[in-house]
N, C-alpha and C. Protein backbone atom coordinates (compact mmCIF):
# COMPACT_ATOMS: atom_id res chain seq x y z
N UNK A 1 -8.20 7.27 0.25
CA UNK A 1 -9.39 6.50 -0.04
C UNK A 1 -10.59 7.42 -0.18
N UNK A 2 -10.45 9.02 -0.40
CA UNK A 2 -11.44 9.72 -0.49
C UNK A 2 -12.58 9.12 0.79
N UNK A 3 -12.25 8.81 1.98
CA UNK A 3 -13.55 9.22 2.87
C UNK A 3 -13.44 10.27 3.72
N UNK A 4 -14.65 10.72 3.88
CA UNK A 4 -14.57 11.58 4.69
C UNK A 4 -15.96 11.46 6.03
N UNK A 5 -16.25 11.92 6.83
CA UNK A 5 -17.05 11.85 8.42
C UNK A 5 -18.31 12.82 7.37
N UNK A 6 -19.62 11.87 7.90
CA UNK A 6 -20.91 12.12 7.49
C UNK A 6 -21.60 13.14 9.13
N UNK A 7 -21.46 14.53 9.05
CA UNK A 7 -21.99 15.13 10.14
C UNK A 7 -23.38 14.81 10.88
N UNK A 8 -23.44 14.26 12.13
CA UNK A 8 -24.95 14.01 12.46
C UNK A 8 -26.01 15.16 11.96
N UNK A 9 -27.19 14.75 11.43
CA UNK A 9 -27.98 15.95 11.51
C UNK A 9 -29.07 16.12 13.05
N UNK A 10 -29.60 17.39 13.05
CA UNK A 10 -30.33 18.00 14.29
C UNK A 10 -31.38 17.67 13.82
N UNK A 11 -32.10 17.20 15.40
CA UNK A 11 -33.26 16.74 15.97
C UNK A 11 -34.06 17.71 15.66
N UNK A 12 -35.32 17.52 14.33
CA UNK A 12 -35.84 18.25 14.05
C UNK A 12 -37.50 17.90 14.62
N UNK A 13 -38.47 18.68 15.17
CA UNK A 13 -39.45 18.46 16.00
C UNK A 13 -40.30 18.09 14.83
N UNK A 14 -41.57 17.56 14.67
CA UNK A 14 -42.17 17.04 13.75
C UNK A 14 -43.99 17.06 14.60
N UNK A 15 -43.86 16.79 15.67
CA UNK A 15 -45.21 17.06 16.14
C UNK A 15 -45.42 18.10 17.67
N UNK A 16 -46.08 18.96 18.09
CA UNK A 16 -46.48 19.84 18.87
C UNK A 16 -47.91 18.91 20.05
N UNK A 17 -46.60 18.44 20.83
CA UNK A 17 -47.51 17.76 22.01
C UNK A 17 -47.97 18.69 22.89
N UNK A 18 -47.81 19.93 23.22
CA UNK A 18 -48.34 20.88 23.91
C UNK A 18 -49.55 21.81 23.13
N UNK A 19 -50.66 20.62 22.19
CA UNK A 19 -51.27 21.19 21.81
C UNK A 19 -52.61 20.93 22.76
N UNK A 20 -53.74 21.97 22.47
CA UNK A 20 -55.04 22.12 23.11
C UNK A 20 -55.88 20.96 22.45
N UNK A 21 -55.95 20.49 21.49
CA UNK A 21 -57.03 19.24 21.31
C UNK A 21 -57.14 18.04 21.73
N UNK A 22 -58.13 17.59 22.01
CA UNK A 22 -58.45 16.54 23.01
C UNK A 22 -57.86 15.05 22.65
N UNK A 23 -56.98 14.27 23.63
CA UNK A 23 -56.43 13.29 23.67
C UNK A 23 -57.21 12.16 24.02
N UNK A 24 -57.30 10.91 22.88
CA UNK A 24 -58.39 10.17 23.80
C UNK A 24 -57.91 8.99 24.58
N UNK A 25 -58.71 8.62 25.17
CA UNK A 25 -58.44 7.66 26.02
C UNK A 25 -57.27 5.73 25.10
N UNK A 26 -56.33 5.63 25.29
CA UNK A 26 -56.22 4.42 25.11
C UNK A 26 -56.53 3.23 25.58
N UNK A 27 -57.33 3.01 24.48
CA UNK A 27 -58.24 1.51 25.47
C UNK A 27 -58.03 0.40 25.08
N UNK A 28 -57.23 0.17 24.61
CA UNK A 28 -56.13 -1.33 24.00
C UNK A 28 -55.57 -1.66 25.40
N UNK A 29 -55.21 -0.26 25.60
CA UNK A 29 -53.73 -0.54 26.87
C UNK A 29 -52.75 -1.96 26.71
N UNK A 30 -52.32 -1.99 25.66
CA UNK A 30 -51.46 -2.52 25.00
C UNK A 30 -51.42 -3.74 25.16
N UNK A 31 -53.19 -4.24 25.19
CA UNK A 31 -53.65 -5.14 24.99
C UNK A 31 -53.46 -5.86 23.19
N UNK A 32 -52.83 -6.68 22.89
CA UNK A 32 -52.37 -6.52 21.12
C UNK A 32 -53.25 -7.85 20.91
N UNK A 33 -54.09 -8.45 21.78
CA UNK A 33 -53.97 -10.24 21.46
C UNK A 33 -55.68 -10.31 20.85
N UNK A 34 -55.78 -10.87 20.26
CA UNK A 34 -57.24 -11.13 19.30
C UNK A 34 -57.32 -12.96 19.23
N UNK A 35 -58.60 -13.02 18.86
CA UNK A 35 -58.93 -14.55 18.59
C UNK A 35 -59.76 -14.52 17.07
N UNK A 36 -59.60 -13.36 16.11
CA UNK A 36 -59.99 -13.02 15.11
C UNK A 36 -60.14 -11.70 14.09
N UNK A 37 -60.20 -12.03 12.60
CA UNK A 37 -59.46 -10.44 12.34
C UNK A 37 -60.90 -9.33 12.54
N UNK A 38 -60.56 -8.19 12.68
CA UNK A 38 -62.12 -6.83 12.59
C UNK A 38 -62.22 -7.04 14.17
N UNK A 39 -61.23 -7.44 15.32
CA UNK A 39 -61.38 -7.22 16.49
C UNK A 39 -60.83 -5.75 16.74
N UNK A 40 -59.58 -6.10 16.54
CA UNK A 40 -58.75 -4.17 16.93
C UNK A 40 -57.86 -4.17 15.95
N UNK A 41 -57.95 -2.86 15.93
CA UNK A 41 -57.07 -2.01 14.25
C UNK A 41 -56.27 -1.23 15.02
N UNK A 42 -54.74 -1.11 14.77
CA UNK A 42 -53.86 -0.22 15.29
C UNK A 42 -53.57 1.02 14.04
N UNK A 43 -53.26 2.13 13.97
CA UNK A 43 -52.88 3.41 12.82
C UNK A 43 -51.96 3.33 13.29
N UNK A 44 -51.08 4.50 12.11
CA UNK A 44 -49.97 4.98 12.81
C UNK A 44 -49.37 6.25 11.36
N UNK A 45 -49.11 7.16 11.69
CA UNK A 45 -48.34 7.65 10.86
C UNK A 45 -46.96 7.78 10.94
N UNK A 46 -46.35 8.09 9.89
CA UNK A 46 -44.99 8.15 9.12
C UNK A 46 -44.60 8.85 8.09
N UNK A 47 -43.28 9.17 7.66
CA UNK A 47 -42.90 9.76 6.72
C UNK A 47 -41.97 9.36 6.07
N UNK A 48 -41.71 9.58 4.81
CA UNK A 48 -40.49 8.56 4.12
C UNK A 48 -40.00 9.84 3.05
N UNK A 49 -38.50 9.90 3.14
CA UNK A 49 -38.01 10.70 2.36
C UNK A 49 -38.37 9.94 0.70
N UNK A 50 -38.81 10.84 -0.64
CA UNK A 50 -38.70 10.58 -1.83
C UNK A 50 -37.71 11.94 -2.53
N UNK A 51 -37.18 11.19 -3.69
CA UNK A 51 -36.60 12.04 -4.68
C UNK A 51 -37.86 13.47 -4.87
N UNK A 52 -38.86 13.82 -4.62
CA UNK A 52 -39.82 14.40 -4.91
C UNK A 52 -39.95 15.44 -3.56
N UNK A 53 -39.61 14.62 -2.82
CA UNK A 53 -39.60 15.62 -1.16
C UNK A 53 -40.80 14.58 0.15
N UNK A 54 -40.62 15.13 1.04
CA UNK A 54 -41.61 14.24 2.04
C UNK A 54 -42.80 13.61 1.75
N UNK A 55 -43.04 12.23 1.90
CA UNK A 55 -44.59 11.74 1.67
C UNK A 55 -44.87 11.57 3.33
N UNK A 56 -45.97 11.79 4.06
CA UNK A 56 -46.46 10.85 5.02
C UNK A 56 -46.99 10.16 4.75
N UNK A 57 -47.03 8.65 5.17
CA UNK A 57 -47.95 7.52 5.02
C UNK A 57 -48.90 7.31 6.08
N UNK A 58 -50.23 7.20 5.74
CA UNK A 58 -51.27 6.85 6.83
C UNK A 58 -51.57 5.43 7.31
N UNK A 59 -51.46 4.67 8.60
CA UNK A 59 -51.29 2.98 7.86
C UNK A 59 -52.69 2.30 8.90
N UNK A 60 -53.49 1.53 8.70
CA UNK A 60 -54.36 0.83 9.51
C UNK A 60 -53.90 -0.86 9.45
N UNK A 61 -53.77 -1.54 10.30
CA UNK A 61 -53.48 -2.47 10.74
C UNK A 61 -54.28 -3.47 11.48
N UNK A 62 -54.96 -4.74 10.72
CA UNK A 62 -55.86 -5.81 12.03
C UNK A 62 -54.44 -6.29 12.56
N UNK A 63 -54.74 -6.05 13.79
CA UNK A 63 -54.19 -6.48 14.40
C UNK A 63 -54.08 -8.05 15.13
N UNK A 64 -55.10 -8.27 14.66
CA UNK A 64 -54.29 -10.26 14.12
C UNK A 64 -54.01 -10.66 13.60
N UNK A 65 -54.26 -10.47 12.46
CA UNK A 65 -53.67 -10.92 11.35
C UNK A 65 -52.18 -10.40 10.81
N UNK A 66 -51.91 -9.06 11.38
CA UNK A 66 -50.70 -8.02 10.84
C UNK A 66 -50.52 -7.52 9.96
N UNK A 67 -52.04 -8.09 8.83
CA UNK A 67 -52.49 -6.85 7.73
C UNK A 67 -52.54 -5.70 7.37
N UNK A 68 -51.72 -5.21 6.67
CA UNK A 68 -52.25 -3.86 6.74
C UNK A 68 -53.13 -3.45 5.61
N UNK A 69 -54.37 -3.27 6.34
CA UNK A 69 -55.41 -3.20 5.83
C UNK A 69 -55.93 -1.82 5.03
N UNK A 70 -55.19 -0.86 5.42
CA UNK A 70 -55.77 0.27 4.70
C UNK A 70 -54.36 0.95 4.61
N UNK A 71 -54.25 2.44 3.73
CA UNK A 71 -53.17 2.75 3.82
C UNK A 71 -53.53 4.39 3.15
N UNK A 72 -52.98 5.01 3.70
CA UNK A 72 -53.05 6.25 2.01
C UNK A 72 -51.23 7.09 2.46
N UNK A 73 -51.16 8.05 1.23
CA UNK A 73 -49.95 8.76 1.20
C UNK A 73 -50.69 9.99 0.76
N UNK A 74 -49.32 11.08 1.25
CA UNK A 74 -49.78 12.20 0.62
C UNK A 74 -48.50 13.63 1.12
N UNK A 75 -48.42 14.66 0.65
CA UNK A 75 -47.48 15.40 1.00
C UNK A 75 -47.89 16.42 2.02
N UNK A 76 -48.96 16.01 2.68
CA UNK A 76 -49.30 16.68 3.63
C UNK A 76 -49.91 16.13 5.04
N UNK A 77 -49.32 16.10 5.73
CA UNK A 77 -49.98 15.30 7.12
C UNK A 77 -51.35 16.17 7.47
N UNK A 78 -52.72 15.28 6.78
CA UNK A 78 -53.67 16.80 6.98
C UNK A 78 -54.85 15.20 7.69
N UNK A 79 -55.91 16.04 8.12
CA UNK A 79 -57.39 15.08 8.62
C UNK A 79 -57.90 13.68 7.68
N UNK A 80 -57.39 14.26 6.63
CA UNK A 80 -58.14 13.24 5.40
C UNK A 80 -57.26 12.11 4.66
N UNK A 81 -55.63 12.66 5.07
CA UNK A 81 -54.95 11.39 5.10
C UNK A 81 -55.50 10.19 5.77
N UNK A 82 -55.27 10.57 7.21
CA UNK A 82 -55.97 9.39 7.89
C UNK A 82 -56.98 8.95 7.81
N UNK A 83 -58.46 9.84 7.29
CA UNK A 83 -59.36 9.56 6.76
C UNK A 83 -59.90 8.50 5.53
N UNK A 84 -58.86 8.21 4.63
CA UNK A 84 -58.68 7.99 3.48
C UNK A 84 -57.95 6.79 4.00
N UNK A 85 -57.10 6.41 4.77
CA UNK A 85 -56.25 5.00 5.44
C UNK A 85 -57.77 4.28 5.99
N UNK A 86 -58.55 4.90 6.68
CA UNK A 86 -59.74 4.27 7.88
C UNK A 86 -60.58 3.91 6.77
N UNK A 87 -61.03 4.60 5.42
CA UNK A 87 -61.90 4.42 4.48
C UNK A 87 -61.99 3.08 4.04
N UNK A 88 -59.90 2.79 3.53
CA UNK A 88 -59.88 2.18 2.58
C UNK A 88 -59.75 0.83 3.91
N UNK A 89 -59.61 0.70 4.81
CA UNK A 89 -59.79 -0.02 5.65
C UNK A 89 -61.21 -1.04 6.19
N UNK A 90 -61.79 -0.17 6.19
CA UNK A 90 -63.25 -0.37 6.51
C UNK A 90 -63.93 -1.08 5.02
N UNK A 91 -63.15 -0.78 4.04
CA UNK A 91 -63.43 -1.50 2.66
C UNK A 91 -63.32 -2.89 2.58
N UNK A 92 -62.09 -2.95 3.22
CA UNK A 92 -61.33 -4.49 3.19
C UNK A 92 -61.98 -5.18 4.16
N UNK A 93 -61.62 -4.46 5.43
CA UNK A 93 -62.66 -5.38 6.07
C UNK A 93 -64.14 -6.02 5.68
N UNK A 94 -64.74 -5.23 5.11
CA UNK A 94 -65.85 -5.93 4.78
C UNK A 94 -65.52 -7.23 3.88
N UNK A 95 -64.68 -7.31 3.09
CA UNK A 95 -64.11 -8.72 2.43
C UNK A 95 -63.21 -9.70 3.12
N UNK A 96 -62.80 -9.41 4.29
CA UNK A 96 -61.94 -10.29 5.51
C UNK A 96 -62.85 -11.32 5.62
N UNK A 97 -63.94 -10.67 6.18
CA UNK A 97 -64.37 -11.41 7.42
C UNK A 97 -66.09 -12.39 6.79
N UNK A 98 -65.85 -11.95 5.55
CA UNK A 98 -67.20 -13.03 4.62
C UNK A 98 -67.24 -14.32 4.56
């Protein structure tokens, strides 16, 4: 039947938690519950294999609604990805909540 065993691949590290820049405080504390949207926005990054090679995705989220409100991509996990997710975020919101 031509099968053959797909080898696990190795746990490859992706972020450096033993770094020196400042961690901030979480102040949700996993508080998730709202009574309206432009209360709290959750981020998050990610990466998604393409035929082209790695994209990270930058993502902003109201978190009442489960919108995702802003977003950007790019082939580099750099400051302005996320910058560019919070931008286009802060855009929308201003049309949410009119």
């Amino acid at each position: 039947m031509n099968q053959k065993a797909l080898a696990k691949r190795k746990f490859k590290v992706t972020a450096d938690s033993a770094h020196t820049k400042p961690v901030y405080e979480n102040i949700l504390n996993r508080d998730f519950k709202t009574t309206d949207v432009n209360q709290k926005w959750a981020g998050d990054i990610t990466y998604v294999a393409t035929e082209q090679g790695w994209l990270y995705v930058a993502v902003i989220i109201d978190l009442h609604s489960r919108d995702i409100i802003g977003w950007s991509m790019n082939d580099r996990m750099t400051k302005q990805l996320v910058c560019d997710a919070l931008l286009m975020a802060l855009f929308t919101a201003s049309f949410l909540k009119t």
